[in-house]
C-alpha atoms as a PDB file:
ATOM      1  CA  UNK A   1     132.282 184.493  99.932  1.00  0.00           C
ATOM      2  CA  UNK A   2     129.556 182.051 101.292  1.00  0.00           C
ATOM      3  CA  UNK A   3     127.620 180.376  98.025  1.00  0.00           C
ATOM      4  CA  UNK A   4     124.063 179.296  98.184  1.00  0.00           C
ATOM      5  CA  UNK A   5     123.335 175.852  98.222  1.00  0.00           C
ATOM      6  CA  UNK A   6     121.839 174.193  95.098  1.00  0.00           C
ATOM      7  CA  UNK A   7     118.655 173.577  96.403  1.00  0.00           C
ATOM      8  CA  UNK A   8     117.929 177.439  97.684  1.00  0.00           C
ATOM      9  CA  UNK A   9     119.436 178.721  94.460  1.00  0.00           C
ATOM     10  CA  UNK A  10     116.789 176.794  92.367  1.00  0.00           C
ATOM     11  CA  UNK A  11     114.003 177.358  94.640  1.00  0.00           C
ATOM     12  CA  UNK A  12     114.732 181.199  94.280  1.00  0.00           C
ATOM     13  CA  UNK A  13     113.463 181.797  90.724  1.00  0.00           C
ATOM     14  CA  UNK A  14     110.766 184.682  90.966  1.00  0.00           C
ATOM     15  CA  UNK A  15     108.421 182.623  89.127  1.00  0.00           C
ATOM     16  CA  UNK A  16     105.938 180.759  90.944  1.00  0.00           C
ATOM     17  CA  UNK A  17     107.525 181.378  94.354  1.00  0.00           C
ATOM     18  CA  UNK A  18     105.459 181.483  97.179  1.00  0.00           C
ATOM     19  CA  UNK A  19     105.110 184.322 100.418  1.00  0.00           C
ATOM     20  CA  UNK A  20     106.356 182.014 102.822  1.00  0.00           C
ATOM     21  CA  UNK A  21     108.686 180.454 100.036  1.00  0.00           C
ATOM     22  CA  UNK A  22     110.251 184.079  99.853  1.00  0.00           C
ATOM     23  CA  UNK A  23     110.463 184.906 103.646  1.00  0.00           C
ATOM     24  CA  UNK A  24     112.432 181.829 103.673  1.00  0.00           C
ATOM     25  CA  UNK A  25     115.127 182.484 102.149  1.00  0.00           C
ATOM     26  CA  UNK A  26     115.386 186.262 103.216  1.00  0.00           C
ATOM     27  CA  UNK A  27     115.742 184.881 106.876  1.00  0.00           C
ATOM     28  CA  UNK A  28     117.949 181.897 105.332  1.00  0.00           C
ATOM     29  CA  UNK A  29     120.981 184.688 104.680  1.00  0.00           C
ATOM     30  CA  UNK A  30     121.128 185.528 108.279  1.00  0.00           C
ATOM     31  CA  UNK A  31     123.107 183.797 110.616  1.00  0.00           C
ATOM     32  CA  UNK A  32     123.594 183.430 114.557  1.00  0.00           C
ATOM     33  CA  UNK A  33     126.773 185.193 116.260  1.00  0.00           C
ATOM     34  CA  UNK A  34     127.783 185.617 119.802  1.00  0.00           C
ATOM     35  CA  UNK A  35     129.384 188.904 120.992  1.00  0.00           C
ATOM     36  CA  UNK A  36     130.241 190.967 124.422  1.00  0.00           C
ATOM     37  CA  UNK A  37     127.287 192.918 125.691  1.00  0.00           C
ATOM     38  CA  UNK A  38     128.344 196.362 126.046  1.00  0.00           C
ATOM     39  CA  UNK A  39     128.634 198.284 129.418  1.00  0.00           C
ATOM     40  CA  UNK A  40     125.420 200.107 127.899  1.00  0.00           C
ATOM     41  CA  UNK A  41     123.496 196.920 128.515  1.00  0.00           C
ATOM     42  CA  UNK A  42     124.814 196.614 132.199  1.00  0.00           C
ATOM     43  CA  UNK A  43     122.421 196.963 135.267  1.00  0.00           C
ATOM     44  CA  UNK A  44     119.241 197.181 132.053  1.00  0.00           C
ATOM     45  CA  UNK A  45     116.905 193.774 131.855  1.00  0.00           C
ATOM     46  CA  UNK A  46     117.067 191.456 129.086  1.00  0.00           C
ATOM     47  CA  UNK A  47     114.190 192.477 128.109  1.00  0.00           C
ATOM     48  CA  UNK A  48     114.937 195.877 127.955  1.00  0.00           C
ATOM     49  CA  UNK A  49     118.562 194.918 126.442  1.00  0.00           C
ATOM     50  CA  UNK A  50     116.383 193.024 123.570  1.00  0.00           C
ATOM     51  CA  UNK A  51     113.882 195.788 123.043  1.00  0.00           C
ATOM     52  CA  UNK A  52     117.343 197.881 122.340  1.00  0.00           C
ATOM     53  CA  UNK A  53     118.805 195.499 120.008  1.00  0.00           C
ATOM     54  CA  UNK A  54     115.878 195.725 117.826  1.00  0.00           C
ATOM     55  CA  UNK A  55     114.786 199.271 117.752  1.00  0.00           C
ATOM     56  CA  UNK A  56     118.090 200.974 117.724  1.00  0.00           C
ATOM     57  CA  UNK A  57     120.134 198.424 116.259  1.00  0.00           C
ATOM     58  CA  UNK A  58     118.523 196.147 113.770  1.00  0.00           C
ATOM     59  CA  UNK A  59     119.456 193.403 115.629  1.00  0.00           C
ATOM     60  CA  UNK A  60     117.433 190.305 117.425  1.00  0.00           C
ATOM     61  CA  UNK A  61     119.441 188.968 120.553  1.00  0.00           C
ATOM     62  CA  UNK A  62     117.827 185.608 121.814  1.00  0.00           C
ATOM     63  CA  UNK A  63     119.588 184.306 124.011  1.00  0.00           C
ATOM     64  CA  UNK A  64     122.401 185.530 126.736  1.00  0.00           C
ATOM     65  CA  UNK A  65     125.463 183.829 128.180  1.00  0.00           C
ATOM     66  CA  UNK A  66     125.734 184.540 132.125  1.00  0.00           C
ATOM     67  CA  UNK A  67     128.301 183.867 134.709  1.00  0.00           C
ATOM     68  CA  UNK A  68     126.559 180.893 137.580  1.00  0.00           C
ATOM     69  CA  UNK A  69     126.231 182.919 140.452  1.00  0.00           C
ATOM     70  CA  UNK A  70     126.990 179.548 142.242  1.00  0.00           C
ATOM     71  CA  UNK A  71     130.500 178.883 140.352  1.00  0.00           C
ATOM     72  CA  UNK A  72     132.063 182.120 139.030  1.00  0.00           C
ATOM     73  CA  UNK A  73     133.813 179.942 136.749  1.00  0.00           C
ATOM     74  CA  UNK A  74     130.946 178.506 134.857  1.00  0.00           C
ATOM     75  CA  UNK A  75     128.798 180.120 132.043  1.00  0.00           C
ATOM     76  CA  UNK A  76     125.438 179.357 131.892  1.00  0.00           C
ATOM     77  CA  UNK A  77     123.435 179.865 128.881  1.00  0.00           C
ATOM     78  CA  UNK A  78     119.291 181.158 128.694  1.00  0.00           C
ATOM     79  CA  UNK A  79     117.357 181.012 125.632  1.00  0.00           C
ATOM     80  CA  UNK A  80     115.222 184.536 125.903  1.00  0.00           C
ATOM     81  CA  UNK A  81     114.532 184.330 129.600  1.00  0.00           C
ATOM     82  CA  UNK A  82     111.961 187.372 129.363  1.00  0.00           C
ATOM     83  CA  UNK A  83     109.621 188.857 132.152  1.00  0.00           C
ATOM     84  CA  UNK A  84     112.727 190.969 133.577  1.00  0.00           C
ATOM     85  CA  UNK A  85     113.962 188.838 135.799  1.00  0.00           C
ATOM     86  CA  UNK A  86     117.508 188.920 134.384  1.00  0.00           C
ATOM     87  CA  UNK A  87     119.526 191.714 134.909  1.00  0.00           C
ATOM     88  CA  UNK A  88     122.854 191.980 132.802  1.00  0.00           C
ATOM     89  CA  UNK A  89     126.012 191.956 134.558  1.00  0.00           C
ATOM     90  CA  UNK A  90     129.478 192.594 133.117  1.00  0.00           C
ATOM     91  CA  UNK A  91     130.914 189.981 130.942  1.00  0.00           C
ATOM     92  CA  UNK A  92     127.424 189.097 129.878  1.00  0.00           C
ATOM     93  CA  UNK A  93     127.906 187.261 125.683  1.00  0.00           C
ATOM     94  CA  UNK A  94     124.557 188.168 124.031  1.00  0.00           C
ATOM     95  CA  UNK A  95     123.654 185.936 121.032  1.00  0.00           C
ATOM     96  CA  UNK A  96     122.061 187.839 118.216  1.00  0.00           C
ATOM     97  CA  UNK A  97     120.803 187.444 114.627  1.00  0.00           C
ATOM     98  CA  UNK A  98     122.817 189.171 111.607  1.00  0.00           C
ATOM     99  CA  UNK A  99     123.428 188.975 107.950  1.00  0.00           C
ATOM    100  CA  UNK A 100     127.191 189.009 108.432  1.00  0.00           C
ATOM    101  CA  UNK A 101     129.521 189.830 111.410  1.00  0.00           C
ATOM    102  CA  UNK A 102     129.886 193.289 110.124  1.00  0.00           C
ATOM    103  CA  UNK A 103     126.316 194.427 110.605  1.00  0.00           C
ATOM    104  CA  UNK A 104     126.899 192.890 114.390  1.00  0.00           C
ATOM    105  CA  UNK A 105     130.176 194.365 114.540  1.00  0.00           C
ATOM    106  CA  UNK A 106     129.048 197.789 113.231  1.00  0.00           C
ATOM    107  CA  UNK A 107     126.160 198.675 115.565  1.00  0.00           C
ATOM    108  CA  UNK A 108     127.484 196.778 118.570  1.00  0.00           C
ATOM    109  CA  UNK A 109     130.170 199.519 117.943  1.00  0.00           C
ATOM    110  CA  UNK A 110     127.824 202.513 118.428  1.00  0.00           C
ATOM    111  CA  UNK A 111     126.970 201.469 121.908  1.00  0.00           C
ATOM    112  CA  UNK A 112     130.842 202.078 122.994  1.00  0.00           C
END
């Protein structure tokens, strides 16, 4: 079980708290995870793969880990290279937002 720090704990009393104050800490109890892009995301853009992620899924993918087309034995890694230039090839590592691994886990699931 991950605990709060001090700091958020305190600064999450209802009284007083601000908007921003509040969206803070909503987005605070998400964290970042990698995982293996599905084959449904294969041949798509990663635009397209993003637009998927968040309107079927619940999920915001950022970034994308790609094989260098130069050296098939090096990854290299783009932080939400949009305009649909990148198409998704197999063994593609998409990095997404989540509250837990299980959300991420559940709905990567659905894709096959």
């Amino acid at each position: 079980m991950r605990s709060e720090p001090h700091f958020v704990h305190n600064a999450s009393s209802p009284a007083g708290t601000d908007e921003w104050e509040k969206m803070y800490l909503h987005g605070a109890a998400y964290e970042l995870y990698p995982a293996a892009l599905s084959v449904t995301f294969v041949g798509k853009t990663f635009d397209d793969a993003v637009r998927i992620c968040y309107d079927e899924l619940d999920l915001v993918m950022f970034a994308i880990s790609v094989t260098d087309p130069v050296n098939p034995n090096k990854h290299r890694m783009l932080l939400s290279p949009v305009g649909g230039w990148l198409t998704i090839m197999p063994g593609s590592v998409g990095f997404f937002i989540a509250e837990d691994a299980r959300q991420l886990e559940r709905y990567m699931s659905q894709l096959g």
